[in-house]
Every structure is written in structure tokens, then in C-alpha cells.
PDB file of N, CA and C in Angstrom:
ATOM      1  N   UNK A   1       0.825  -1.190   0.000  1.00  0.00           N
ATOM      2  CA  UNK A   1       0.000   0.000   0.000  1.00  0.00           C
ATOM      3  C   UNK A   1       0.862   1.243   0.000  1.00  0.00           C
ATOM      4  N   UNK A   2       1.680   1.416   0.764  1.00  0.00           N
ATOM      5  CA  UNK A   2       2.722   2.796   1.048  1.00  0.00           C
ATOM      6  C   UNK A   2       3.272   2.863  -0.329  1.00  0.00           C
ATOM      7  N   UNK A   3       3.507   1.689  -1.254  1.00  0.00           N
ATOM      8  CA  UNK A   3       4.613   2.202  -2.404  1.00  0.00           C
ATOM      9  C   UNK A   3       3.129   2.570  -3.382  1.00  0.00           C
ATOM     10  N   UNK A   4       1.995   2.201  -3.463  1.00  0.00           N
ATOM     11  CA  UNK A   4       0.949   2.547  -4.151  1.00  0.00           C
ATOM     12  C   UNK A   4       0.514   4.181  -4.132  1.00  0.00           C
ATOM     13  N   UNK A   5       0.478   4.112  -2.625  1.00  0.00           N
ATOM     14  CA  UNK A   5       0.382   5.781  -2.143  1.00  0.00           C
ATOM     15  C   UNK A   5       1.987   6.714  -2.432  1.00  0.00           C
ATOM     16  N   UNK A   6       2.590   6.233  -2.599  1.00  0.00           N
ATOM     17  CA  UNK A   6       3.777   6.744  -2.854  1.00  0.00           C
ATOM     18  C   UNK A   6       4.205   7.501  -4.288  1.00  0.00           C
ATOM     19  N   UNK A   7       3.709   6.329  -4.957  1.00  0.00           N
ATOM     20  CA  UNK A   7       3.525   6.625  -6.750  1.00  0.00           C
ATOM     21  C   UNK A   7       2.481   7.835  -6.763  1.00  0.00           C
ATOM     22  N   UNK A   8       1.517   7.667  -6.051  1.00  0.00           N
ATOM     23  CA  UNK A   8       0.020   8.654  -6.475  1.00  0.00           C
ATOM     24  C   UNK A   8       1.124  10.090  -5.746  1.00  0.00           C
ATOM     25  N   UNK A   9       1.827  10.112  -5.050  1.00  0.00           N
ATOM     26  CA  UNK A   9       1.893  11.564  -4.631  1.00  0.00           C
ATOM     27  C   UNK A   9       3.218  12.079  -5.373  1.00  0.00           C
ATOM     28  N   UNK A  10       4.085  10.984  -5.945  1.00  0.00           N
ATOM     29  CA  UNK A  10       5.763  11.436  -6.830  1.00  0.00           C
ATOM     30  C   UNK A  10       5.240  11.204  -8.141  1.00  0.00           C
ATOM     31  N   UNK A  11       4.465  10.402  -8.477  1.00  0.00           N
ATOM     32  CA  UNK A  11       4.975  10.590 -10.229  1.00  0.00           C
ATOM     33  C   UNK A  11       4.900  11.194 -10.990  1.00  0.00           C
ATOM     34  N   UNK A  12       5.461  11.902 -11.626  1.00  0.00           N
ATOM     35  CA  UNK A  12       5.719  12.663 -12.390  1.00  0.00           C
ATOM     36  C   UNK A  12       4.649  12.883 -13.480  1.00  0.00           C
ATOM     37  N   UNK A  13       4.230  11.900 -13.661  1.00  0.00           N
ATOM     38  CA  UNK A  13       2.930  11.931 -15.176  1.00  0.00           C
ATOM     39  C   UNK A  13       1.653  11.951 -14.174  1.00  0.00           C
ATOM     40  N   UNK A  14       1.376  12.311 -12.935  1.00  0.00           N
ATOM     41  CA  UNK A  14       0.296  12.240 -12.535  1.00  0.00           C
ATOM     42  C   UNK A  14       0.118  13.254 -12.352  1.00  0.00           C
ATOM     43  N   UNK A  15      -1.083  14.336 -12.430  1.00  0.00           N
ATOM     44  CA  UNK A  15      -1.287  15.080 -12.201  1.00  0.00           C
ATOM     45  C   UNK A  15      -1.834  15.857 -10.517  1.00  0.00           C
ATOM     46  N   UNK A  16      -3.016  15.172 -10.481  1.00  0.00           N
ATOM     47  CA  UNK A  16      -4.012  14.825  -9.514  1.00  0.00           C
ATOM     48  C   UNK A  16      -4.494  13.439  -9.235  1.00  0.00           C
ATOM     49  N   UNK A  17      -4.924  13.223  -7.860  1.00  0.00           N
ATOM     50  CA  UNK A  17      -5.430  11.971  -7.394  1.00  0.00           C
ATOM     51  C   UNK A  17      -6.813  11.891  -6.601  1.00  0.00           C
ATOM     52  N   UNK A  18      -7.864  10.873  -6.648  1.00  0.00           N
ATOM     53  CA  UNK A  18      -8.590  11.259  -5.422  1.00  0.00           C
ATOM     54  C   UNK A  18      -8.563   9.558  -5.612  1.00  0.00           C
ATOM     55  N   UNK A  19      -8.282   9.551  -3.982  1.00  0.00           N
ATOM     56  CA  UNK A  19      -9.019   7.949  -3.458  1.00  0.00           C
ATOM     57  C   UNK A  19     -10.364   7.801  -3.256  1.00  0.00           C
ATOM     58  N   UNK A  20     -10.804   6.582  -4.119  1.00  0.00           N
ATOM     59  CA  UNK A  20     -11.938   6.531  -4.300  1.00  0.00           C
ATOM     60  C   UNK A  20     -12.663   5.857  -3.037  1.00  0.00           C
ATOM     61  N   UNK A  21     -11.980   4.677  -2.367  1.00  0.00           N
ATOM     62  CA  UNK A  21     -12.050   3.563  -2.136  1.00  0.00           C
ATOM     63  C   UNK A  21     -10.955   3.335  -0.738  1.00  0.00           C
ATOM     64  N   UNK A  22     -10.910   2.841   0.315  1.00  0.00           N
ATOM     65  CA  UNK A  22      -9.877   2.522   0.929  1.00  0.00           C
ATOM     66  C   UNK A  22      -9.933   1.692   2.237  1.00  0.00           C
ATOM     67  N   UNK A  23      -9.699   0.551   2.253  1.00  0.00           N
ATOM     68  CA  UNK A  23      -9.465  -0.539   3.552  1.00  0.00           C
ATOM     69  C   UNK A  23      -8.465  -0.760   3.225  1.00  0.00           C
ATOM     70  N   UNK A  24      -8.155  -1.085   4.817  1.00  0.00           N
ATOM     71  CA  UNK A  24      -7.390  -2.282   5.371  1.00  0.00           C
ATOM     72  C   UNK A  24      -7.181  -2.557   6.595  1.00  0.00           C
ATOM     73  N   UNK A  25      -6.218  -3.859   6.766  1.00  0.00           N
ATOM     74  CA  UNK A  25      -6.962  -4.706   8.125  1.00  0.00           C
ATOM     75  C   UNK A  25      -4.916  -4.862   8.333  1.00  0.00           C
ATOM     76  N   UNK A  26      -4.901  -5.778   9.228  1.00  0.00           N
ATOM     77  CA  UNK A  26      -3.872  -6.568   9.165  1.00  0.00           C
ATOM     78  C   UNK A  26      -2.759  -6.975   8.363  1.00  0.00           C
ATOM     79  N   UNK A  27      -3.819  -7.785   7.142  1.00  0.00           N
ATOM     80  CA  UNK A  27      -2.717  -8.286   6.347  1.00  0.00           C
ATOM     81  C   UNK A  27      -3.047  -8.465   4.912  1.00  0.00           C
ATOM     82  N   UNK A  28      -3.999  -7.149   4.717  1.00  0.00           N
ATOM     83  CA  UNK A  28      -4.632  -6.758   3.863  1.00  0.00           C
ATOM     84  C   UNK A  28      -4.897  -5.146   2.956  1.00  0.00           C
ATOM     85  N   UNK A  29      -4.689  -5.256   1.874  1.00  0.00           N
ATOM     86  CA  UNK A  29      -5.341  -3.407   1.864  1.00  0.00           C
ATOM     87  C   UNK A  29      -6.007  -3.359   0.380  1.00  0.00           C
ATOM     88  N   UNK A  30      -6.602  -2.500   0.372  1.00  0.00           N
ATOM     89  CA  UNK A  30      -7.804  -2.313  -0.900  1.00  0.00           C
ATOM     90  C   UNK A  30      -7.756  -1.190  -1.172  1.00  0.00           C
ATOM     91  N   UNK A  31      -7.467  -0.620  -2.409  1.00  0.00           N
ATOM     92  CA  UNK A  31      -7.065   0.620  -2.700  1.00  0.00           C
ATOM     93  C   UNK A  31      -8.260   0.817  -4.042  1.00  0.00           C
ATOM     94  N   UNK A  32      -8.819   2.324  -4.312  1.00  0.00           N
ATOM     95  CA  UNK A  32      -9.626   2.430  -5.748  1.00  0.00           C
ATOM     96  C   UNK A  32      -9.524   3.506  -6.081  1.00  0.00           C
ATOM     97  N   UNK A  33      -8.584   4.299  -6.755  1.00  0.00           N
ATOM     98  CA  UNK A  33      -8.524   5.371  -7.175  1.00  0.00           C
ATOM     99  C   UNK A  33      -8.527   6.172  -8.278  1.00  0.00           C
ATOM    100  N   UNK A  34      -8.698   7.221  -8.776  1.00  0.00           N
ATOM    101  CA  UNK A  34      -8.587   7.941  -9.972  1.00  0.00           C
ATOM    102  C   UNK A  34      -7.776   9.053  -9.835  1.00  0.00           C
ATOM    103  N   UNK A  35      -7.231   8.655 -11.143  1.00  0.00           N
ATOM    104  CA  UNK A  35      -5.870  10.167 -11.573  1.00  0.00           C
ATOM    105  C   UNK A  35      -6.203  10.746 -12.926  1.00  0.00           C
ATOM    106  N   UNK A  36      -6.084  12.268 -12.712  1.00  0.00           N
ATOM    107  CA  UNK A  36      -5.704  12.629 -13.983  1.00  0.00           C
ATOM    108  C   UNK A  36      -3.823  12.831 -13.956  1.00  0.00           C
ATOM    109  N   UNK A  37      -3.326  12.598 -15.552  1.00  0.00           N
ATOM    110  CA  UNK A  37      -2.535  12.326 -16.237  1.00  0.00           C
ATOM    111  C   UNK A  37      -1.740  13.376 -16.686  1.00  0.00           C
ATOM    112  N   UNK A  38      -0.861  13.733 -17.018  1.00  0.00           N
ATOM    113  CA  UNK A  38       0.064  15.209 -17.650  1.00  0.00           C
ATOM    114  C   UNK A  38      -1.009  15.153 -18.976  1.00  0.00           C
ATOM    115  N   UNK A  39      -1.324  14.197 -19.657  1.00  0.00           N
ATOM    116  CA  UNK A  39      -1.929  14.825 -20.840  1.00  0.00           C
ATOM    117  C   UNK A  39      -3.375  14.870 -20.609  1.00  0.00           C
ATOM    118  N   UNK A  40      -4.129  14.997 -19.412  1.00  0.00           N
ATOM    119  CA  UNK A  40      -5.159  14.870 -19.357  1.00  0.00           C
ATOM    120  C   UNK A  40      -5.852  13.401 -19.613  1.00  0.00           C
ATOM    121  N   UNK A  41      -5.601  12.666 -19.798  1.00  0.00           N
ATOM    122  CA  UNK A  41      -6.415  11.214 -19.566  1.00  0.00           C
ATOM    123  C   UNK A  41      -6.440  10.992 -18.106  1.00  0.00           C
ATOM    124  N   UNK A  42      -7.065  10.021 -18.103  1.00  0.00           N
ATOM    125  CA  UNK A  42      -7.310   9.337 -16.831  1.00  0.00           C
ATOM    126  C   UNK A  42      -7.169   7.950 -16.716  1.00  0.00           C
ATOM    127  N   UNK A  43      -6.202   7.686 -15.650  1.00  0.00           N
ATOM    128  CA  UNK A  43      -5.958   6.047 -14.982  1.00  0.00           C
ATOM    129  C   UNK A  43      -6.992   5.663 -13.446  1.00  0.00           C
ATOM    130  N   UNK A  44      -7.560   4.818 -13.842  1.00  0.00           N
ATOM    131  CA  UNK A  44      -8.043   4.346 -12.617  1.00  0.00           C
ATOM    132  C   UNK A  44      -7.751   3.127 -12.020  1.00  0.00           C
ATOM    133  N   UNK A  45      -7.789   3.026 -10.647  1.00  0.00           N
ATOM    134  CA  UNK A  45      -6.536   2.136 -10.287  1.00  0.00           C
ATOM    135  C   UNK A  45      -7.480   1.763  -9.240  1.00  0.00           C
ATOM    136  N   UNK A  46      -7.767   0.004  -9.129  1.00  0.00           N
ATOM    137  CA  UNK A  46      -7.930  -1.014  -7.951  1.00  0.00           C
ATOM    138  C   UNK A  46      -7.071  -2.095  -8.031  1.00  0.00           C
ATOM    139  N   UNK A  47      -6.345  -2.010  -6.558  1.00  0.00           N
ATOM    140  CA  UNK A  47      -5.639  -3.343  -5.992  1.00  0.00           C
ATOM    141  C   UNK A  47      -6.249  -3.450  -5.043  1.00  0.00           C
ATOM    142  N   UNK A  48      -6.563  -5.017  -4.805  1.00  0.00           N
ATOM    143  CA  UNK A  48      -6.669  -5.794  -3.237  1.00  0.00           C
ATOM    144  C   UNK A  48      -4.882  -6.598  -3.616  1.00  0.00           C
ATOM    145  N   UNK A  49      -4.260  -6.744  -2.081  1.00  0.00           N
ATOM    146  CA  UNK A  49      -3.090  -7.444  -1.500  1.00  0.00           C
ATOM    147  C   UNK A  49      -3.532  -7.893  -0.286  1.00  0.00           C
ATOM    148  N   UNK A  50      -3.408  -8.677  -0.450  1.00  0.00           N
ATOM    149  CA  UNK A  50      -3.535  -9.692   0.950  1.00  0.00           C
ATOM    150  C   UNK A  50      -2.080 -10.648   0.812  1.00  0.00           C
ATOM    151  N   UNK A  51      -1.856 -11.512   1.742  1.00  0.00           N
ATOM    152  CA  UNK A  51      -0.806 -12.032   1.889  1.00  0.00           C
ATOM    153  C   UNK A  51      -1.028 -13.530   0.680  1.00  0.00           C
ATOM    154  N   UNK A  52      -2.222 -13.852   0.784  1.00  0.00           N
ATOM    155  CA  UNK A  52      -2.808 -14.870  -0.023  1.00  0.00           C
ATOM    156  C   UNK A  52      -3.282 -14.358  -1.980  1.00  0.00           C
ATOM    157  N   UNK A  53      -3.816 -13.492  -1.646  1.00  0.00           N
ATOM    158  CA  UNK A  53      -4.173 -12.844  -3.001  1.00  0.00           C
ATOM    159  C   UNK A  53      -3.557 -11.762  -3.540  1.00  0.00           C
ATOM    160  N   UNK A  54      -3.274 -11.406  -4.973  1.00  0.00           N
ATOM    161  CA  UNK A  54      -3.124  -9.755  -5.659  1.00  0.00           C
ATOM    162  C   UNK A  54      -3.921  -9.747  -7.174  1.00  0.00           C
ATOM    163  N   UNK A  55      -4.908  -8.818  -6.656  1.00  0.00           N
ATOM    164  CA  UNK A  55      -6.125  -8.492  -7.922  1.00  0.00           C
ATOM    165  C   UNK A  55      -5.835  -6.866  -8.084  1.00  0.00           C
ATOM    166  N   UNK A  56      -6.003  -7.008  -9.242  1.00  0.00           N
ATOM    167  CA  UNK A  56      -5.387  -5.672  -9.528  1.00  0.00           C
ATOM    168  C   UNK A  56      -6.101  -5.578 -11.307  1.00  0.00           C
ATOM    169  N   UNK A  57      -6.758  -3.696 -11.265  1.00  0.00           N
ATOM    170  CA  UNK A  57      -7.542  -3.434 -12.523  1.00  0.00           C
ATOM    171  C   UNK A  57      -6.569  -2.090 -12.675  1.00  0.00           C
ATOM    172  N   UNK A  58      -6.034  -1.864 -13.913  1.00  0.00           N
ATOM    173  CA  UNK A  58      -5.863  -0.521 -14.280  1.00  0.00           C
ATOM    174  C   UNK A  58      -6.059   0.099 -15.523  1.00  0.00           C
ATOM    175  N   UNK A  59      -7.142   1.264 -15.445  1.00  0.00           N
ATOM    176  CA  UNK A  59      -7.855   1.086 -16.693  1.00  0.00           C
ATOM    177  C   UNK A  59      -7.651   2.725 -16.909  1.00  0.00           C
ATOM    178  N   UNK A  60      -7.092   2.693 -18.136  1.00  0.00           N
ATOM    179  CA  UNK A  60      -6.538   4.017 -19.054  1.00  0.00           C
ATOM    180  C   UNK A  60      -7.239   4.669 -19.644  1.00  0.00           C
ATOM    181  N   UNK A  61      -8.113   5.736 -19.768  1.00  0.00           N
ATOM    182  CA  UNK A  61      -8.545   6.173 -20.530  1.00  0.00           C
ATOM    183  C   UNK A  61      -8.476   7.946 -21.390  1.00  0.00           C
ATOM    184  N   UNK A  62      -8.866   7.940 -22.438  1.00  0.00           N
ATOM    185  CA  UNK A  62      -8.959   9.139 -22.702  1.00  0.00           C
ATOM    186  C   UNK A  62      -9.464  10.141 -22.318  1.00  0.00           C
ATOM    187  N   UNK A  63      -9.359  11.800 -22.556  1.00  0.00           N
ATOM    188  CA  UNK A  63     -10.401  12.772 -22.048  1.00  0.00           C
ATOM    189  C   UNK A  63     -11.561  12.691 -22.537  1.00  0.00           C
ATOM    190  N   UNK A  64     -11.790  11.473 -23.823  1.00  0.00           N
ATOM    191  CA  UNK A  64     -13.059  11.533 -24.438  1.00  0.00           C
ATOM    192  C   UNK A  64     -13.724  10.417 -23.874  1.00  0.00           C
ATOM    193  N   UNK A  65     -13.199   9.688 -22.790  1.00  0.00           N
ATOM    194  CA  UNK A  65     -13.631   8.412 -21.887  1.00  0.00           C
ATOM    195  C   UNK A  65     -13.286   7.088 -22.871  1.00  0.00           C
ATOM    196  N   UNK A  66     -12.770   7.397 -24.077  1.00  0.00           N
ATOM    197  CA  UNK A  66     -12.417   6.263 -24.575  1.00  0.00           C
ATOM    198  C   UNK A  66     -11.006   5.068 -24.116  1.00  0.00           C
ATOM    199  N   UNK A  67     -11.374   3.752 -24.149  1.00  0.00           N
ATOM    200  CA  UNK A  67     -10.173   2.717 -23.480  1.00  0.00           C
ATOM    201  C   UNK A  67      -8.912   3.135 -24.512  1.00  0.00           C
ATOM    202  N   UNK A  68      -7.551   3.643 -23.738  1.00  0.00           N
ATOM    203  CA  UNK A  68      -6.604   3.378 -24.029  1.00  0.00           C
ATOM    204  C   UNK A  68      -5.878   1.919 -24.143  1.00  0.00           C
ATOM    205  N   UNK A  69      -5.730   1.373 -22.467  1.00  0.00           N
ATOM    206  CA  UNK A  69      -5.501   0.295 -22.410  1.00  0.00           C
ATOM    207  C   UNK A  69      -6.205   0.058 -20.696  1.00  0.00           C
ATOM    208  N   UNK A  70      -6.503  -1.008 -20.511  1.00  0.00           N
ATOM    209  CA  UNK A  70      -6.633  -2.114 -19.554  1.00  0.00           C
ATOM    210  C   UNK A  70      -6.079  -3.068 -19.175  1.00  0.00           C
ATOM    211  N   UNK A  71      -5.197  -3.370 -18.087  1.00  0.00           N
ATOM    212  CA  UNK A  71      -4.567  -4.183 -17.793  1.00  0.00           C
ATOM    213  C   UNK A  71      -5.328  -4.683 -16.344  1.00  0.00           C
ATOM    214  N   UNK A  72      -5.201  -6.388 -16.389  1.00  0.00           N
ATOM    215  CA  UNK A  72      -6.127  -6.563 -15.273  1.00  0.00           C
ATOM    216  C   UNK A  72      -5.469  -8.115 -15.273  1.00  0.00           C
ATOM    217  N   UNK A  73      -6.177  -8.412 -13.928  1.00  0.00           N
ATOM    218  CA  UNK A  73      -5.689 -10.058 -13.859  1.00  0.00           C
ATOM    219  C   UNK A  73      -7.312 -10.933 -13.240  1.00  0.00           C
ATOM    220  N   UNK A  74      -8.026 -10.357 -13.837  1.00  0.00           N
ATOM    221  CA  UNK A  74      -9.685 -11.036 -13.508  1.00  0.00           C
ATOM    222  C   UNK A  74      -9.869 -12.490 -14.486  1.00  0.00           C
ATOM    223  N   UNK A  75     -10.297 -13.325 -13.490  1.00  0.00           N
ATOM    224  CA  UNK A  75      -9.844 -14.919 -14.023  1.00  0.00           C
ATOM    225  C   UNK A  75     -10.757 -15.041 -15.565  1.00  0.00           C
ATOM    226  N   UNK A  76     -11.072 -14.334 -16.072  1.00  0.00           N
ATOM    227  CA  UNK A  76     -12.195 -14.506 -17.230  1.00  0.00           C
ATOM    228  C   UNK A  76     -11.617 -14.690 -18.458  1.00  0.00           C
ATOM    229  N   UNK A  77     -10.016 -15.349 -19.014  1.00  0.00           N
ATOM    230  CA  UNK A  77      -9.901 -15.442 -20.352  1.00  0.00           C
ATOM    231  C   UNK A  77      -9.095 -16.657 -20.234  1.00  0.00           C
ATOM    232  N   UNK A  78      -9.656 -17.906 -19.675  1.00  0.00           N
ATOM    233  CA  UNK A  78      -8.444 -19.457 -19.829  1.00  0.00           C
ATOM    234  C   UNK A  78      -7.841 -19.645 -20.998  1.00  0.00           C
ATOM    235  N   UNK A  79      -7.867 -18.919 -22.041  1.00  0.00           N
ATOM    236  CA  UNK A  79      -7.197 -19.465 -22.953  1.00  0.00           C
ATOM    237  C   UNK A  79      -6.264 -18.799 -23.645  1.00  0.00           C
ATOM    238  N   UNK A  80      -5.437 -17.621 -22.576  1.00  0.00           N
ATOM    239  CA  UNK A  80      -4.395 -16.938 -22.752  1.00  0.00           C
ATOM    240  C   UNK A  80      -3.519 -17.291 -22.215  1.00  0.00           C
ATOM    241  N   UNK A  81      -2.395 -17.894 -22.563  1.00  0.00           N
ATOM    242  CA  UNK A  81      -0.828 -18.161 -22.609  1.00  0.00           C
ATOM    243  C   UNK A  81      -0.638 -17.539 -20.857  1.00  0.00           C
ATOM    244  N   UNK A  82      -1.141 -15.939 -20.828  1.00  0.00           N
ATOM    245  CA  UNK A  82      -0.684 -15.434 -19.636  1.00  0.00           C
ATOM    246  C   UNK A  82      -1.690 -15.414 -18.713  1.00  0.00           C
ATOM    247  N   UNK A  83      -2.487 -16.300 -18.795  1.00  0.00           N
ATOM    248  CA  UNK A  83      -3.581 -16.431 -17.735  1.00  0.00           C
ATOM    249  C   UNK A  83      -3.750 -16.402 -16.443  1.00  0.00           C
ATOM    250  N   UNK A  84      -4.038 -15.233 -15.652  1.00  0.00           N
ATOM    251  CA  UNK A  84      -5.116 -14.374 -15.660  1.00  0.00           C
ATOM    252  C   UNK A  84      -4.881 -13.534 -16.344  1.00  0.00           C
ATOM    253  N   UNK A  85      -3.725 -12.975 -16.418  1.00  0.00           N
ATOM    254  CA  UNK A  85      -3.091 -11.458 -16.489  1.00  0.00           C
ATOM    255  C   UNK A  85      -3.778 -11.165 -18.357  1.00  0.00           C
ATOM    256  N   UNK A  86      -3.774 -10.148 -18.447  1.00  0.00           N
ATOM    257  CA  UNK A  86      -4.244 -10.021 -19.748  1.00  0.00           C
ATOM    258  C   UNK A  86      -4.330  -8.170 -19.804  1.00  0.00           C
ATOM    259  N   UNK A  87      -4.322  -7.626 -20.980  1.00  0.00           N
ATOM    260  CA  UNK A  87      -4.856  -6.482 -21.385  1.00  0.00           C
ATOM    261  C   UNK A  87      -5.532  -5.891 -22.313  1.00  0.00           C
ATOM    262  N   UNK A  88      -6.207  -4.912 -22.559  1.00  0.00           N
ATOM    263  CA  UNK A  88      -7.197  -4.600 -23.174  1.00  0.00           C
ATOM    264  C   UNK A  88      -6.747  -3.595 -24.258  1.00  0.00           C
ATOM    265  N   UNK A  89      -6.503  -3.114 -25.321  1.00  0.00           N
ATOM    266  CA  UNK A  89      -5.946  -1.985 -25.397  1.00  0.00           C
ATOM    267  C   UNK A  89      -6.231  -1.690 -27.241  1.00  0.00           C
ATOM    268  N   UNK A  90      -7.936  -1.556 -27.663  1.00  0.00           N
ATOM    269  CA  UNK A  90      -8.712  -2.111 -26.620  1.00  0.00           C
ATOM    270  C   UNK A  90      -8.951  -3.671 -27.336  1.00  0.00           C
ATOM    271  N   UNK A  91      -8.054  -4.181 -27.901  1.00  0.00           N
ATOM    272  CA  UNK A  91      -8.155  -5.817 -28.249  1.00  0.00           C
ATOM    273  C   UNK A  91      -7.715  -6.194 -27.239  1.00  0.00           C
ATOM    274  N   UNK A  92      -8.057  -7.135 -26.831  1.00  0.00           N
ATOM    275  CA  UNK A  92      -7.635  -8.394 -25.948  1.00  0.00           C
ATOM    276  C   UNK A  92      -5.955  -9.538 -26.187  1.00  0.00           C
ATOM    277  N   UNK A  93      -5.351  -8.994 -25.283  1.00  0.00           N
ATOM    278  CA  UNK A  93      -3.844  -9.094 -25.412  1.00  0.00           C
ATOM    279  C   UNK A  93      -3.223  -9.971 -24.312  1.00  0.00           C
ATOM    280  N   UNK A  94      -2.198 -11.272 -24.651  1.00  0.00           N
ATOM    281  CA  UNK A  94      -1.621 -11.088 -23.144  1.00  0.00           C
ATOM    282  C   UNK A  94      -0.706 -10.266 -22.651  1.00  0.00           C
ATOM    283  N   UNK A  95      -0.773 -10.713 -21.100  1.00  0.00           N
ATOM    284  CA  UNK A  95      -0.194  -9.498 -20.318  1.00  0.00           C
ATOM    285  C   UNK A  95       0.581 -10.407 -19.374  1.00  0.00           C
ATOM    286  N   UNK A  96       1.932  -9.677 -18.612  1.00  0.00           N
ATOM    287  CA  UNK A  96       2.230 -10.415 -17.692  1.00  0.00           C
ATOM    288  C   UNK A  96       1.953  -9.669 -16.304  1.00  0.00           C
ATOM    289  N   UNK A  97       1.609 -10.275 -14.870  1.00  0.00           N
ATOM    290  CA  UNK A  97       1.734 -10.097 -13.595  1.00  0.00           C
ATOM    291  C   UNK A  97       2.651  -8.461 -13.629  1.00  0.00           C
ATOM    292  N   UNK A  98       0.979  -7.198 -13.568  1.00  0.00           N
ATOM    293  CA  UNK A  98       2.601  -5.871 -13.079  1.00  0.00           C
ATOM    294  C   UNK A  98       1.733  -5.188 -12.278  1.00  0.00           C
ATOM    295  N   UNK A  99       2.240  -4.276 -11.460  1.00  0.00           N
ATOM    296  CA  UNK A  99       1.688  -3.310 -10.683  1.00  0.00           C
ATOM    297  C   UNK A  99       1.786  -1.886 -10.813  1.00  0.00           C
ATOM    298  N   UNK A 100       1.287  -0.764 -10.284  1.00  0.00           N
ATOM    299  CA  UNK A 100       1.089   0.222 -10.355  1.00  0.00           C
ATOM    300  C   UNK A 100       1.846   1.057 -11.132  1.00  0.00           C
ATOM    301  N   UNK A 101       3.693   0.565 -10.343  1.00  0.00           N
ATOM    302  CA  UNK A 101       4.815   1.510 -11.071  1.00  0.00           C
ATOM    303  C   UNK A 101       4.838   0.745 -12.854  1.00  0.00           C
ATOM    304  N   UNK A 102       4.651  -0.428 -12.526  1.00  0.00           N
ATOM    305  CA  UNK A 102       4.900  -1.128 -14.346  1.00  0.00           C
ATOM    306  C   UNK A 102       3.850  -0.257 -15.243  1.00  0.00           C
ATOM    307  N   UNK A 103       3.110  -0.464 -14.756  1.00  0.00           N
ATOM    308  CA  UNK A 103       1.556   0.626 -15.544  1.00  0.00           C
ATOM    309  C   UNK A 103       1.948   2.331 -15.659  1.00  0.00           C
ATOM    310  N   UNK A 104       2.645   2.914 -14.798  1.00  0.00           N
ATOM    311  CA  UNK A 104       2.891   4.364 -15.037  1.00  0.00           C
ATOM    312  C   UNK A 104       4.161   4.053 -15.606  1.00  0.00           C
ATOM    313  N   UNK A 105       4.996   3.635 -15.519  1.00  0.00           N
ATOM    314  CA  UNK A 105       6.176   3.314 -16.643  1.00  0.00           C
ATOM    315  C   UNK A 105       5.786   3.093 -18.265  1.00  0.00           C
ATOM    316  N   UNK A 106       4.727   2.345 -18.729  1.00  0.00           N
ATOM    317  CA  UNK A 106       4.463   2.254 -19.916  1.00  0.00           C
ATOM    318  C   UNK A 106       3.628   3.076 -20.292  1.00  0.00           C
ATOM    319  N   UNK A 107       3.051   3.816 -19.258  1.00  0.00           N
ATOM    320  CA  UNK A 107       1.858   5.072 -19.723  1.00  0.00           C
ATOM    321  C   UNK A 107       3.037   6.365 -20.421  1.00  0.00           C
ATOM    322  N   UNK A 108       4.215   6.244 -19.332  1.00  0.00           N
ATOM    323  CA  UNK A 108       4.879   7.486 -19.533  1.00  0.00           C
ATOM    324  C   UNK A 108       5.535   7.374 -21.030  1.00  0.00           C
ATOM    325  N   UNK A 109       5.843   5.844 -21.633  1.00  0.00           N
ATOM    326  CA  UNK A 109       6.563   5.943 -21.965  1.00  0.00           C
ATOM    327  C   UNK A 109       5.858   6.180 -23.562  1.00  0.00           C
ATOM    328  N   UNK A 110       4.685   6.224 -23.542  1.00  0.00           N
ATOM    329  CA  UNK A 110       3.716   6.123 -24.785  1.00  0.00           C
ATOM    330  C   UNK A 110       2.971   7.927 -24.789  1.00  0.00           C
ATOM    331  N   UNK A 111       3.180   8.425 -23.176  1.00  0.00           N
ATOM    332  CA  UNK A 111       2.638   9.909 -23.579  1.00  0.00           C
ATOM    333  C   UNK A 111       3.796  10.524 -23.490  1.00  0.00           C
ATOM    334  N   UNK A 112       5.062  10.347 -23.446  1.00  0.00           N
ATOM    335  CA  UNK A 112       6.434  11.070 -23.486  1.00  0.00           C
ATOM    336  C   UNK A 112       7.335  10.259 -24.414  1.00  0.00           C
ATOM    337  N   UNK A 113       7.424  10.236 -25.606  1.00  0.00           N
ATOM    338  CA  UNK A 113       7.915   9.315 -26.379  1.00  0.00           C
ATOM    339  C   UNK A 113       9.285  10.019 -26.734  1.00  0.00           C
TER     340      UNK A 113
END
């Protein structure tokens, strides 16, 4: 959670943040948030971490609300090589296992080329 909250307040391509969403317990935390972007799009961002589980949605979009990309690990496509993990963008792609910083790393690197 701290390196999640960490990214939302340093990165550089983020503009603004509001937490949408927020638990946690013990050995658990649930995060749901929205950012705007240096170019004005918007990333919206849910992780659950638990010590047992990591579900995680991050979904890109334009100022016109259109899907940039989606990256997610929701069990709904068995017949991808990288199964769960997968992305949207907006065909249906595999994806491997990434988190928050992997997702603002490839955002930056496609709106700062």
C-alpha cells in the first residue's frame, strides 16, 4: 500500500489523485482510485493485496472516456498463454503479472515518447 500511495503523490505523469475507495486490516489493503494524467487522460486504479491474493484493474482512458488500455488479472480469459493477467488496449492481449509503477512506466513511456 505505502509504495501505491507513494507513486500517487511522486509521479511525475500524474497530475491529480482522489481515493476513491480505501481498507485495510492486518494483512490486507484495498485501494480504488482515480488520476488525472500530464496529458489529461485518466488512470483508474484497484488493488486488493492480501498475503494470499493480488487483484489488480488498471484502466486508461482518454479525455473523451475512450479505453486506451486495460490491464487486469480477472480470471475470465483461460485461454491466454498469460492467464489471468491479460490487457485490453482495446483488443484483448496477453499481459504479464505488473503493478502500479509497471503501468505508469508504460503510460509514460507512450505519452512522453
Amino acid at each position: 500500500m505505502h509504495k501505491t500511495l507513494t507513486l500517487l503523490k511522486t509521479s511525475p505523469i500524474i497530475k491529480n489523485y482522489d481515493i476513491l475507495d480505501f481498507k485495510s486490516g492486518k494483512d490486507f489493503y484495498y485501494i480504488k482510485a482515480k488520476t488525472t494524467l500530464q496529458d489529461d487522460s485518466n488512470l483508474f486504479i484497484r488493488e486488493f493485496i492480501s498475503n494470499t491474493q493480488y487483484t489488480y484493474a488498471y484502466h486508461w482512458q482518454g479525455k473523451n472516456g475512450n479505453i486506451i488500455i486495460r490491464w487486469d488479472n480477472a480470471p475470465h480469459h483461460p485461454n491466454l498463454k498469460t492467464f489471468p493477467h491479460h490487457k485490453h488496449s482495446p483488443e484483448l492481449k496477453e499481459s504479464t503479472s505488473l503493478n502500479l509503477e509497471d503501468v505508469l512506466k508504460e503510460i509514460s513511456q507512450l505519452i512522453n515518447p
